[in-house]
C-alpha atoms as a PDB file:
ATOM      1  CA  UNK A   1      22.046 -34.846  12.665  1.00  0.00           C
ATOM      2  CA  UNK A   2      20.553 -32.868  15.311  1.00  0.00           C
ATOM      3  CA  UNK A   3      22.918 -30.735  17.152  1.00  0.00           C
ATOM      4  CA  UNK A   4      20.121 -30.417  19.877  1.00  0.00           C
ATOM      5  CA  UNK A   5      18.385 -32.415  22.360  1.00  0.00           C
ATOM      6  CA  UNK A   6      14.731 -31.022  24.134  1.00  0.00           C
ATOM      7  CA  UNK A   7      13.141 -32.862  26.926  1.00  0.00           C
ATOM      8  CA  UNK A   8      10.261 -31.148  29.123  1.00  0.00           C
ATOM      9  CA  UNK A   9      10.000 -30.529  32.690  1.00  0.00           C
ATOM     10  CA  UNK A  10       7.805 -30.380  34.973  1.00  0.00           C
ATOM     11  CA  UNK A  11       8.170 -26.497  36.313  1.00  0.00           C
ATOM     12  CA  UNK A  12       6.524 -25.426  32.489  1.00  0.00           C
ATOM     13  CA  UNK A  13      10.820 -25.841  31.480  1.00  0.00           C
ATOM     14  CA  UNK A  14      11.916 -27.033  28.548  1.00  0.00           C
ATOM     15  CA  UNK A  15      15.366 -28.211  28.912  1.00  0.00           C
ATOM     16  CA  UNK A  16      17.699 -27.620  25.509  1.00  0.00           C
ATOM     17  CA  UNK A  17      20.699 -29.586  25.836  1.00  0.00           C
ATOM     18  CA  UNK A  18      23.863 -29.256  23.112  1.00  0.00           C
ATOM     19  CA  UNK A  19      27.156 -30.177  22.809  1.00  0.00           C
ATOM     20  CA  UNK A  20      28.465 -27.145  24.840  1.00  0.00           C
ATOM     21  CA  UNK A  21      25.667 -27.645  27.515  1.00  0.00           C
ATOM     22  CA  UNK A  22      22.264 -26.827  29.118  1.00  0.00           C
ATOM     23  CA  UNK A  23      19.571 -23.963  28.955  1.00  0.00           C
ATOM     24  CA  UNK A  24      15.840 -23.507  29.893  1.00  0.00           C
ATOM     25  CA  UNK A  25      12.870 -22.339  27.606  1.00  0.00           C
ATOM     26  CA  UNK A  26       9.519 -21.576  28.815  1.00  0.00           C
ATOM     27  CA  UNK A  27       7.133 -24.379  28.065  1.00  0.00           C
ATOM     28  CA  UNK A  28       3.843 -23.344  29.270  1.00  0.00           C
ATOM     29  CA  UNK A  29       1.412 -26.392  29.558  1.00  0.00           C
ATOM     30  CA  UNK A  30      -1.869 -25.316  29.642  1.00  0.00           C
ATOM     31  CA  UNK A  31      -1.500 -24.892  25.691  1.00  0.00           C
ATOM     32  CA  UNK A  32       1.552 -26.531  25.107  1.00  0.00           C
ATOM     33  CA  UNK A  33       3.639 -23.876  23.590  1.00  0.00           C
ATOM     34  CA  UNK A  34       7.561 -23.466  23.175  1.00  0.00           C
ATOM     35  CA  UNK A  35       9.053 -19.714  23.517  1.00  0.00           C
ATOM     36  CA  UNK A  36      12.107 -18.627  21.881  1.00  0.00           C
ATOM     37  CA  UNK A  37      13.553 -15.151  22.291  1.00  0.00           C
ATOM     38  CA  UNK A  38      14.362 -13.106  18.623  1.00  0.00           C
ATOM     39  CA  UNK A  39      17.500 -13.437  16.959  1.00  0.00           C
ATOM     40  CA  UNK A  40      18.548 -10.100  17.907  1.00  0.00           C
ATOM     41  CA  UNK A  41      17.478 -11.051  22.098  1.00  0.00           C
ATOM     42  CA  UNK A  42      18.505 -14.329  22.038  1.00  0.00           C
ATOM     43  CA  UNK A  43      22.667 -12.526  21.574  1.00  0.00           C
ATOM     44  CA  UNK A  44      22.362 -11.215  25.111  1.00  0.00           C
ATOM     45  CA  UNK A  45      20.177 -13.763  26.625  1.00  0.00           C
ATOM     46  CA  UNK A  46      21.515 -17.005  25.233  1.00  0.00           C
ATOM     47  CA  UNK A  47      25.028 -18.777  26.798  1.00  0.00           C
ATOM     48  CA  UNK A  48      28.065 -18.466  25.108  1.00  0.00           C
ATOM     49  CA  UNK A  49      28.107 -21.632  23.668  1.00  0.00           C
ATOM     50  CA  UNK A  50      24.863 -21.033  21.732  1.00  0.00           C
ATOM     51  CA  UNK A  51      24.822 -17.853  20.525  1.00  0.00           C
ATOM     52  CA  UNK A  52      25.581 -18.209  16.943  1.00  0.00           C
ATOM     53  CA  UNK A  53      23.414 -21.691  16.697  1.00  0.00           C
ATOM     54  CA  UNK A  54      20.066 -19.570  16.361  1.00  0.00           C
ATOM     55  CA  UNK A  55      19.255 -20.825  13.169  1.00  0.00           C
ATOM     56  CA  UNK A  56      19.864 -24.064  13.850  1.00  0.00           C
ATOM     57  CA  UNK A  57      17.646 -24.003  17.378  1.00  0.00           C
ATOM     58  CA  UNK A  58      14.511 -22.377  16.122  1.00  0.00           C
ATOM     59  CA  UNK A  59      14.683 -24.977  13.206  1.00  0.00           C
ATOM     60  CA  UNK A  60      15.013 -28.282  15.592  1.00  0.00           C
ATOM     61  CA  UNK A  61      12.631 -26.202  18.283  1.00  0.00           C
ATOM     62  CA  UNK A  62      10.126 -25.771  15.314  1.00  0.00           C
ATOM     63  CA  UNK A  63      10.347 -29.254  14.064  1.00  0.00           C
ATOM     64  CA  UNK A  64       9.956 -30.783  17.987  1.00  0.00           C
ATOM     65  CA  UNK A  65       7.227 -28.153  18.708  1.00  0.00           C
ATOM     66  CA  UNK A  66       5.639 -30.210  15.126  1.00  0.00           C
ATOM     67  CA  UNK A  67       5.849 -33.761  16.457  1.00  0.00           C
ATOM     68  CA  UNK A  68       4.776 -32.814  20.258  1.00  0.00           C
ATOM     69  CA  UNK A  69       2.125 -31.004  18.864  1.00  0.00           C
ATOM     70  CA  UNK A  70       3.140 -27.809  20.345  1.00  0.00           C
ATOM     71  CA  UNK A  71       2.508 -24.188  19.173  1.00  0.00           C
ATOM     72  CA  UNK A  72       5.980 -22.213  18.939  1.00  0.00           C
ATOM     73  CA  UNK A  73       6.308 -18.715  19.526  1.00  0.00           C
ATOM     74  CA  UNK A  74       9.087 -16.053  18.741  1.00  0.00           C
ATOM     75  CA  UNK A  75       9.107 -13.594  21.163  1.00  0.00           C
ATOM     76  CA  UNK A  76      11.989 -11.105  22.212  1.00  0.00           C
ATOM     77  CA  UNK A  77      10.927 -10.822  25.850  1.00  0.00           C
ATOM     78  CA  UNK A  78      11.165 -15.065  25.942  1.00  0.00           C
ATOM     79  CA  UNK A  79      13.108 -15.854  28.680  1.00  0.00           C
ATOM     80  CA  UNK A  80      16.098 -18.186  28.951  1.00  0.00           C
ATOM     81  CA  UNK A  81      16.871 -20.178  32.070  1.00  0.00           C
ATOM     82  CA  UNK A  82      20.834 -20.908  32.601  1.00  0.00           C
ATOM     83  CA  UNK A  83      22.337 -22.069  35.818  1.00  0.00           C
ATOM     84  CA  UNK A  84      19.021 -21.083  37.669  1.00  0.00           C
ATOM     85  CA  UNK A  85      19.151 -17.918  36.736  1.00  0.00           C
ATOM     86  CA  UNK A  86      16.607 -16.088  34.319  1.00  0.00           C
ATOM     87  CA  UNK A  87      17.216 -13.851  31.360  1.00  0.00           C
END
């Protein structure tokens, strides 16, 4: 069972939705393409609530990035939308 939920928007946002919230991941649309900050980033970017579901993220991301037909990327300046704000 997935414990995540992804649905696109239209500012280039991907919104990530789990069982202790939301968050934003960049979702660039002229090559649809999914960014994830590294393991080690994603501890001070990330809310609470996810921080230790890394794993688990990057393998639902990777698997959603599949079916859309989406390129995924791991990169540790990735940014990560929460309550408006940027990280």
């Amino acid at each position: 069972m997935s414990k995540f939920k992804f649905q696109p928007r239209w500012k280039e946002e991907l919104v990530v939705t789990g069982d202790g919230g939301q968050f934003i991941l960049e979702l660039p649309m002229g090559i649809l393409s999914a960014y994830l900050p590294t393991e080690e980033a994603w501890k001070s970017k990330s809310p609470d609530w996810a921080r230790n579901q890394y794993s688990d993220l990057k393998q639902e991301l990777e698997e959603w990035c599949r079916e859309n037909k989406a390129k995924f990327y791991i990169d540790e300046t990735a940014g990560v939308g929460i309550e408006g704000k940027w990280s």
